[in-house]
C-alpha atoms as a PDB file:
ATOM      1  CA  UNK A   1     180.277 -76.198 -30.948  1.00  0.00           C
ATOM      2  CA  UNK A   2     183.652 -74.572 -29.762  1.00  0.00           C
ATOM      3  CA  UNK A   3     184.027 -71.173 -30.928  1.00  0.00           C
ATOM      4  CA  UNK A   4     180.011 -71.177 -32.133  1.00  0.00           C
ATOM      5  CA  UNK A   5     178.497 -67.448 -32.431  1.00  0.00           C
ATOM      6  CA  UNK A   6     175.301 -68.595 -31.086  1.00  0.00           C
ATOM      7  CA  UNK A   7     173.956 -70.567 -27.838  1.00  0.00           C
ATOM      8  CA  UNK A   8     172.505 -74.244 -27.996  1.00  0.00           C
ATOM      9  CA  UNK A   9     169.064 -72.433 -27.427  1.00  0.00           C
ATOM     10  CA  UNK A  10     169.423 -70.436 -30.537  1.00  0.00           C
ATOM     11  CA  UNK A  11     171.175 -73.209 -32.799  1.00  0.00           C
ATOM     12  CA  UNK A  12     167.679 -75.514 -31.531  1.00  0.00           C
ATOM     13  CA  UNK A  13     166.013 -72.379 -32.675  1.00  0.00           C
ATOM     14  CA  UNK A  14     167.692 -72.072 -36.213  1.00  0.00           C
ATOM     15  CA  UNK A  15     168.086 -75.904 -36.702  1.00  0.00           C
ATOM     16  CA  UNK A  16     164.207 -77.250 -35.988  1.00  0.00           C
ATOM     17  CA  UNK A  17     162.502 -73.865 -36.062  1.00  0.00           C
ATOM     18  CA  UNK A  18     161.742 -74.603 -32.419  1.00  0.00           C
ATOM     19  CA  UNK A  19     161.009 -71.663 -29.617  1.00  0.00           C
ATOM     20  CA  UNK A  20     162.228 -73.331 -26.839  1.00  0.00           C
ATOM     21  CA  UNK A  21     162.025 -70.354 -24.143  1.00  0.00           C
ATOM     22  CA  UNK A  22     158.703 -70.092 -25.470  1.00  0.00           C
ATOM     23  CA  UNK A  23     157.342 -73.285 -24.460  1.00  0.00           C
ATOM     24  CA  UNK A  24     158.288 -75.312 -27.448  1.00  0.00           C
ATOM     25  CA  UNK A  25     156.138 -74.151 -30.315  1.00  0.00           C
ATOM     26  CA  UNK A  26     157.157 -73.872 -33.867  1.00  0.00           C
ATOM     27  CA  UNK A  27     157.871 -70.600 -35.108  1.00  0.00           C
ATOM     28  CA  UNK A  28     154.990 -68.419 -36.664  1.00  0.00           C
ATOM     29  CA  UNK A  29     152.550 -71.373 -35.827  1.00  0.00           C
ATOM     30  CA  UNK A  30     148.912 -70.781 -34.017  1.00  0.00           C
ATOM     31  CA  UNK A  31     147.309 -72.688 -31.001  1.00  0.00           C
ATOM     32  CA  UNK A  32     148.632 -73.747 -27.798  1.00  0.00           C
ATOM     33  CA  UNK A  33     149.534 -77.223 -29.059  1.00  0.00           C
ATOM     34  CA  UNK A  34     153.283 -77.628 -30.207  1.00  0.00           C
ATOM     35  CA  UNK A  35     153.951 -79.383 -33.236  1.00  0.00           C
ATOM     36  CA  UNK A  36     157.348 -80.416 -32.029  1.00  0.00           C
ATOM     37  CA  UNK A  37     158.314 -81.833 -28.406  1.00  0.00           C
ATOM     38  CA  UNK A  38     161.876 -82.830 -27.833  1.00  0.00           C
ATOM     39  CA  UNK A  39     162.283 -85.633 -25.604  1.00  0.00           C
ATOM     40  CA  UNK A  40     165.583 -86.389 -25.819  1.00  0.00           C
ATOM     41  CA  UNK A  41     168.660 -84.583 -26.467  1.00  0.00           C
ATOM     42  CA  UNK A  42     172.744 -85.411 -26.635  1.00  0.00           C
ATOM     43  CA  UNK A  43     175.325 -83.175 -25.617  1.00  0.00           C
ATOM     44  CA  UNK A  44     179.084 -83.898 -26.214  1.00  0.00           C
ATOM     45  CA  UNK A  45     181.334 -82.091 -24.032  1.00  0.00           C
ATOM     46  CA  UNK A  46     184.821 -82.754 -25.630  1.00  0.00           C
ATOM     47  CA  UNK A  47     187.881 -81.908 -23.843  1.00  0.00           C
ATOM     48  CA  UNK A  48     192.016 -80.392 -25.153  1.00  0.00           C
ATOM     49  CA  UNK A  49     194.195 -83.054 -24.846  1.00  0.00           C
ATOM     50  CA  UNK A  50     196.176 -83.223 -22.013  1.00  0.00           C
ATOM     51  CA  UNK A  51     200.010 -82.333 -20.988  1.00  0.00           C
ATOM     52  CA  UNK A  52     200.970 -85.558 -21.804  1.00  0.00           C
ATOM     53  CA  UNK A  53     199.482 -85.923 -25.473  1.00  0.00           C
ATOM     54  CA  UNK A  54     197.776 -87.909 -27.269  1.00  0.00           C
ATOM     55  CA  UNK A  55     193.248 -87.450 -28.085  1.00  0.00           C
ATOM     56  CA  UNK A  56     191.019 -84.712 -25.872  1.00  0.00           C
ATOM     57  CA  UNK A  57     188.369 -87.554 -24.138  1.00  0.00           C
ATOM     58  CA  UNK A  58     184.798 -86.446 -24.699  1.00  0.00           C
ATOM     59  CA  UNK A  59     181.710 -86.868 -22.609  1.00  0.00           C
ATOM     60  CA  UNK A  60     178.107 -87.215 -23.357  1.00  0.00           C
ATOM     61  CA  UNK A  61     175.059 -86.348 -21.859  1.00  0.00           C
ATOM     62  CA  UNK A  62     171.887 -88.007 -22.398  1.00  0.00           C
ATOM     63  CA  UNK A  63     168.940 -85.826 -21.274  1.00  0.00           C
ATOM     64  CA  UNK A  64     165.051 -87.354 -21.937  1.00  0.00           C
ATOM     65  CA  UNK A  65     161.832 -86.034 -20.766  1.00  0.00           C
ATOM     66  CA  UNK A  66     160.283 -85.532 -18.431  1.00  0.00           C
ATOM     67  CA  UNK A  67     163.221 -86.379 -16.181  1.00  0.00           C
ATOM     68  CA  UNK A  68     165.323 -88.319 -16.995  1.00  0.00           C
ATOM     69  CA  UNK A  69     169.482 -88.025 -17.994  1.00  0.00           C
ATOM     70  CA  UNK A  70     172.081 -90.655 -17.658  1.00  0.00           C
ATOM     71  CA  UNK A  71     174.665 -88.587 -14.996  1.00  0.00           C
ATOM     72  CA  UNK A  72     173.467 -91.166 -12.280  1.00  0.00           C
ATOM     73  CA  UNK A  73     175.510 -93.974 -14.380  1.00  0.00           C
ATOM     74  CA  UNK A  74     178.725 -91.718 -14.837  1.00  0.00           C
ATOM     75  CA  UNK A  75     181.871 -91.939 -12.589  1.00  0.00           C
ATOM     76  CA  UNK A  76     181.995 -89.367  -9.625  1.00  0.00           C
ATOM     77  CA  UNK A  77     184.047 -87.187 -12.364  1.00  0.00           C
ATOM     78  CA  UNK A  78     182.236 -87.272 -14.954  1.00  0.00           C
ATOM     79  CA  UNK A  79     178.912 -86.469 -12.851  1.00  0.00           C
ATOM     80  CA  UNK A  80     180.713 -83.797 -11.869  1.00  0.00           C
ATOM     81  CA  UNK A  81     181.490 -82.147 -14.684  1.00  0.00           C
ATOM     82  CA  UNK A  82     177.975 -83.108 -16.703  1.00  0.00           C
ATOM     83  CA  UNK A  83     176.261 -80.909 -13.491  1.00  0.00           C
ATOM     84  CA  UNK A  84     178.692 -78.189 -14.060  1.00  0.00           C
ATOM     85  CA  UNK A  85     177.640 -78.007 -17.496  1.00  0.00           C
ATOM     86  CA  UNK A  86     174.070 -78.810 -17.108  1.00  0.00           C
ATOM     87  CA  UNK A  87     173.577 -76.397 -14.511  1.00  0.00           C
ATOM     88  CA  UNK A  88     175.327 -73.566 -16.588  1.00  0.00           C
ATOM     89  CA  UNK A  89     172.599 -74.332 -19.652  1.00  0.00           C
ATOM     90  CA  UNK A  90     169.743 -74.186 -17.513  1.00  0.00           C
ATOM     91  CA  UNK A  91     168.816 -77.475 -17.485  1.00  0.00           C
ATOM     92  CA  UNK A  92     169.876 -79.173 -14.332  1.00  0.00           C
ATOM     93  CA  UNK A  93     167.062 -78.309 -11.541  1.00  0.00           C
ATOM     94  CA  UNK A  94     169.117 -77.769  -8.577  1.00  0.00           C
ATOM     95  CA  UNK A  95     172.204 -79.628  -5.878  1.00  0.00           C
ATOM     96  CA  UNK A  96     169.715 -81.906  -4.503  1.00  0.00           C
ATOM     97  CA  UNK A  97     168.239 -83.478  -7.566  1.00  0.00           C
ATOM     98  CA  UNK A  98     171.036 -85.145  -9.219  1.00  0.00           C
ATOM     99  CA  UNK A  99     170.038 -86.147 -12.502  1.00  0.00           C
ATOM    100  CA  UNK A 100     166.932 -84.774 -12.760  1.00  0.00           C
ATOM    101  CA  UNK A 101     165.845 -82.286 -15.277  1.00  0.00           C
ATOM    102  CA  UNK A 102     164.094 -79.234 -15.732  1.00  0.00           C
ATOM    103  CA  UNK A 103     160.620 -79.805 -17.154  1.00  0.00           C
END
């Protein structure tokens, strides 16, 4: 969220009580099996308006696992700025994987 305090990580954390840099798990639970897996996720990336007026255009991001995420149907543009963004999160692998995910 613009202007949020926290990072998506800890908001996932807060939200669903889930540990993601810890492998998933739900907080304070026992075992090596998580209770919660997340298998698909939507971001919104939603943009000022520009010089000429009128709405800010948004963008969304569609990420499932294993590998999966929806930048391969986007405009040149658009892919472009959904790798920016996924790369900067830590969830885009790398330049020669387009569209594929971190596991």
């Amino acid at each position: 969220m613009s202007g949020a305090d926290r990072t998506i990580w800890q908001m996932a954390e807060h939200r669903i009580g889930l540990d993601i840099g810890g492998g998933a798990r739900v907080l304070g639970g026992t075992g090596d099996v998580a209770e919660w897996v997340v298998t698909r996720a939507r971001f919104t990336i939603k943009f000022h308006p520009g010089p000429d007026g009128g709405r800010g255009k948004s963008l969304s991001l569609t990420v499932t696992m294993p590998h999966g995420c929806n930048l391969k149907d986007m405009t040149p543009q658009e892919r472009l700025i959904g790798e920016k963004y996924l790369r900067l999160w830590g969830i885009l692998k790398d330049d020669n994987d387009e569209g594929d995910v971190l596991e």
